[in-house]
N, C-alpha and C. Protein backbone atom coordinates (compact mmCIF):
# COMPACT_ATOMS: atom_id res chain seq x y z
N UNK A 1 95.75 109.56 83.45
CA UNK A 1 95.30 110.53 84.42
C UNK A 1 96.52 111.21 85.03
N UNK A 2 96.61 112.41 85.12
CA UNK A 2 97.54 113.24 85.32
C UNK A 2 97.14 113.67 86.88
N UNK A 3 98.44 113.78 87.83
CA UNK A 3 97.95 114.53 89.44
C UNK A 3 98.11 116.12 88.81
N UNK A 4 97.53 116.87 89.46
CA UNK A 4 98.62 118.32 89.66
C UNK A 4 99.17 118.71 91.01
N UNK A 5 100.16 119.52 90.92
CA UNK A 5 100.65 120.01 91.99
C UNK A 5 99.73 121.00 92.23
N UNK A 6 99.61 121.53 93.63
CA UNK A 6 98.85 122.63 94.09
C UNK A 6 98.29 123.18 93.51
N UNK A 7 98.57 124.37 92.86
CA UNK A 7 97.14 125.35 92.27
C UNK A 7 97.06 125.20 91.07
N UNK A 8 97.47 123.90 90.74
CA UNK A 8 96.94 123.86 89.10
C UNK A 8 97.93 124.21 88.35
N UNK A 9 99.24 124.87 88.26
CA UNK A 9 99.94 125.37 87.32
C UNK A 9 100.72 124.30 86.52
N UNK A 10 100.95 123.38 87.27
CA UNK A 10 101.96 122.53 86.93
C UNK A 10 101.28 120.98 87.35
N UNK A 11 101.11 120.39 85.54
CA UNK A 11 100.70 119.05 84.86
C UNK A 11 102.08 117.90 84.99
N UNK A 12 102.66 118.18 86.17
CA UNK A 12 103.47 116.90 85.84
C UNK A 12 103.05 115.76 86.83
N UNK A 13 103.37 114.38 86.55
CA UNK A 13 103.09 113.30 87.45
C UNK A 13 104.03 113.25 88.15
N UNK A 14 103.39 112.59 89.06
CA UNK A 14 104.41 112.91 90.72
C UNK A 14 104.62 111.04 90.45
N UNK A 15 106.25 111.21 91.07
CA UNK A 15 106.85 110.12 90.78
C UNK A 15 106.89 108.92 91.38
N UNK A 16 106.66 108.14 92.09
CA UNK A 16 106.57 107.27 93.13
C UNK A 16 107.95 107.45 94.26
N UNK A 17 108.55 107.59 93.92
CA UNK A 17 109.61 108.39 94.69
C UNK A 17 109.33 109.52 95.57
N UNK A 18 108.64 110.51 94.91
CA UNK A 18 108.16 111.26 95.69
C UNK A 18 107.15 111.24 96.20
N UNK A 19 106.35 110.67 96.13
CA UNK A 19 105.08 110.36 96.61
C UNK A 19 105.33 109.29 98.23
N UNK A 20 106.68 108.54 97.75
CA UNK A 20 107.03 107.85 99.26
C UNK A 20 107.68 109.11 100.31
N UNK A 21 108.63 109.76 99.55
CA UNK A 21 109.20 110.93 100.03
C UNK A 21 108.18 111.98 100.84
N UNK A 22 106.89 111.97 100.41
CA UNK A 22 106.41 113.07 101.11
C UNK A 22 105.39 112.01 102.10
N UNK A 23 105.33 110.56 101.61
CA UNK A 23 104.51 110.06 102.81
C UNK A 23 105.28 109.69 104.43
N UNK A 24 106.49 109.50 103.84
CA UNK A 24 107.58 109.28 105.23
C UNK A 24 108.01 110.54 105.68
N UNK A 25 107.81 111.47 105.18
CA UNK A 25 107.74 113.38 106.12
C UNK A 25 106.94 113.25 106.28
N UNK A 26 105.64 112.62 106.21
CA UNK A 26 104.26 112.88 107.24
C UNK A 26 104.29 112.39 108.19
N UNK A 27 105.12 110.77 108.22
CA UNK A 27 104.93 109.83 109.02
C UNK A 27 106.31 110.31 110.44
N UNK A 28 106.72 110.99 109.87
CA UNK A 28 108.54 111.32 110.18
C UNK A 28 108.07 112.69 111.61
N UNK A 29 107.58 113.82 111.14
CA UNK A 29 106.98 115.01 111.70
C UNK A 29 106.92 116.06 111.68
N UNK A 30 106.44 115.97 110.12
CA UNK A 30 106.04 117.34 109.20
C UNK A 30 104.54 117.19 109.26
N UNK A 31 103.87 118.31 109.48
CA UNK A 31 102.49 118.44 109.43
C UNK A 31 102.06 118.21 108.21
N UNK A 32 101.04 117.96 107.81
CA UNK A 32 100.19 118.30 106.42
C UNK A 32 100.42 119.95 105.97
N UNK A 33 100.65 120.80 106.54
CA UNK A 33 100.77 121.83 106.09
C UNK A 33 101.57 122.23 105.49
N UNK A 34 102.74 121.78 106.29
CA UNK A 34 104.19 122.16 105.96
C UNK A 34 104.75 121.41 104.84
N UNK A 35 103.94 119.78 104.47
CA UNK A 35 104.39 119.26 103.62
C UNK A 35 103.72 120.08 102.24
N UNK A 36 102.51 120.78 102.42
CA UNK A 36 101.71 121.26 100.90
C UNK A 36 102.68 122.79 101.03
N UNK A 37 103.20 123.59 101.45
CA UNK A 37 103.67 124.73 101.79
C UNK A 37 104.98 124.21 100.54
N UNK A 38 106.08 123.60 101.66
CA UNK A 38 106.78 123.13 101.07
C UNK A 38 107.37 122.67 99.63
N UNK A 39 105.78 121.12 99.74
CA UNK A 39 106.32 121.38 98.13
C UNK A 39 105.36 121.72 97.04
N UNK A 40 104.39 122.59 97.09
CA UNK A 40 103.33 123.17 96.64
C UNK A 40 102.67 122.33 96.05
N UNK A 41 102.07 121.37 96.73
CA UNK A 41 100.89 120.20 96.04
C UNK A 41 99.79 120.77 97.03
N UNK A 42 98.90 119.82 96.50
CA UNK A 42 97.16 119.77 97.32
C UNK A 42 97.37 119.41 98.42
N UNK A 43 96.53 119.71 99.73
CA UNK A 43 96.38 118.38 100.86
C UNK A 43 96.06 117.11 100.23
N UNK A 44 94.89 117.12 99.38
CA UNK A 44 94.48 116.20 99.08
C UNK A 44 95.24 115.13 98.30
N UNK A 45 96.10 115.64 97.31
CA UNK A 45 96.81 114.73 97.04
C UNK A 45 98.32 113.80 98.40
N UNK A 46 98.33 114.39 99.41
CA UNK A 46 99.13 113.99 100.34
C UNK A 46 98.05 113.03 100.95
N UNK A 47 96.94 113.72 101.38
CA UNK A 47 96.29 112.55 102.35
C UNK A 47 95.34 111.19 101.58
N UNK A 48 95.60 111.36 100.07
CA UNK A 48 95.11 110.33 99.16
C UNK A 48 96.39 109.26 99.68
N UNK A 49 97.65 109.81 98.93
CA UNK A 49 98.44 109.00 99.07
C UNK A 49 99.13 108.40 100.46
N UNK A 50 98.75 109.16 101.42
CA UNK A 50 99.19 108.56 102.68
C UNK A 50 98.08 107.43 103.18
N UNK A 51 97.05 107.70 102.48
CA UNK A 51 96.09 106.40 103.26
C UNK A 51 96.33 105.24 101.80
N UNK A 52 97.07 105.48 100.72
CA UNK A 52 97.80 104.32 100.33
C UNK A 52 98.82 103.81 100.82
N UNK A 53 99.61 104.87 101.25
CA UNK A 53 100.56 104.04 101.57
C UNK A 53 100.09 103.44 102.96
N UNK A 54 99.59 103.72 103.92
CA UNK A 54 98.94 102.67 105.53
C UNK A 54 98.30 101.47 105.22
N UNK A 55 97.70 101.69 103.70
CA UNK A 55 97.00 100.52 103.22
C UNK A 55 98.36 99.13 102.97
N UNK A 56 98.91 99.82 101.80
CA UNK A 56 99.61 99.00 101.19
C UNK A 56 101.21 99.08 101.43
N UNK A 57 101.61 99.91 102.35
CA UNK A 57 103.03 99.89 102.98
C UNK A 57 103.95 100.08 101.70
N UNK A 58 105.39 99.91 101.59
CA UNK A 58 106.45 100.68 100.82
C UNK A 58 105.46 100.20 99.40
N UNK A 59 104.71 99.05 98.94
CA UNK A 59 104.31 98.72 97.39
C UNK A 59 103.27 99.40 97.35
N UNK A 60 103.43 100.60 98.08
CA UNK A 60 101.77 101.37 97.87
C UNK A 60 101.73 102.25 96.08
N UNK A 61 103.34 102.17 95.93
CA UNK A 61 103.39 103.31 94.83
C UNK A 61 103.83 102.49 93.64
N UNK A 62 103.92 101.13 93.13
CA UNK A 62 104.46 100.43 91.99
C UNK A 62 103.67 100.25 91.35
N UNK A 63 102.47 100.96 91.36
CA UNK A 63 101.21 100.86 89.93
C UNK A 63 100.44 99.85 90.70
N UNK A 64 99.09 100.31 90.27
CA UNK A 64 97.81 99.34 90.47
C UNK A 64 97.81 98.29 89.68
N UNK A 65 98.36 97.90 89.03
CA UNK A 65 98.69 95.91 88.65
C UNK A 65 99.01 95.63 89.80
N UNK A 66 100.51 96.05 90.27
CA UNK A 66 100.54 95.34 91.38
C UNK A 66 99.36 95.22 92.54
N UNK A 67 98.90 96.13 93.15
CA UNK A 67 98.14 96.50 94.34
C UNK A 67 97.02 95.30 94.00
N UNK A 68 96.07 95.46 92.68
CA UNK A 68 95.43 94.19 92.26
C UNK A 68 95.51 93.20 92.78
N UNK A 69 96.82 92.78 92.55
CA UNK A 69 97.22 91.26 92.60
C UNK A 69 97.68 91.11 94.01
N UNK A 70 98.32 91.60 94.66
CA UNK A 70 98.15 91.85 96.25
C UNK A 70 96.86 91.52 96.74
N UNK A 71 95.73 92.06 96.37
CA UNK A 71 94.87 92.01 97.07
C UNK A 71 93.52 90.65 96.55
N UNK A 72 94.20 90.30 95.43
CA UNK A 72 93.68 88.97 94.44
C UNK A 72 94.35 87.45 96.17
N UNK A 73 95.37 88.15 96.25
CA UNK A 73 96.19 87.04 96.43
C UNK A 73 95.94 87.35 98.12
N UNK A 74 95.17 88.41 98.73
CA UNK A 74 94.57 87.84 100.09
C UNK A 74 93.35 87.52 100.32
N UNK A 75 92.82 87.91 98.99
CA UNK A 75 91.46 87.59 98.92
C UNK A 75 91.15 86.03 98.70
């Protein structure tokens, strides 16, 4: 499954790097706006990944194996 950036033009996967990168400018005090302006993604893909990362803190972005087993292992 592939994300896209903003309007569709561009099929690349967003890296976990950046995906922490734009959740700590939300958390930091960049609006939602300024972060999709900026770096031309969706809201939606910012506020997907920001309620991963509140969920699951810095291991929000190392692949769902991990997150699994995190949650195997409070369950």
């Amino acid at each position: 499954m592939k994300e896209v950036w903003a309007y569709g033009q561009n099929t690349e996967k967003l890296s976990p790097e950046f995906k922490l990168q734009i959740v700590k400018e939300l958390e930091a005090s960049k609006t939602l706006a300024q972060i999709v302006r900026e770096h031309e993604i969706d809201h939606g893909v910012v506020t997907r990944r920001y309620r991963e990362y509140r969920k699951y803190g810095d291991n929000a972005f190392l692949g769902y194996e991990h997150i699994y087993k995190e949650d195997a292992r409070i369950a």
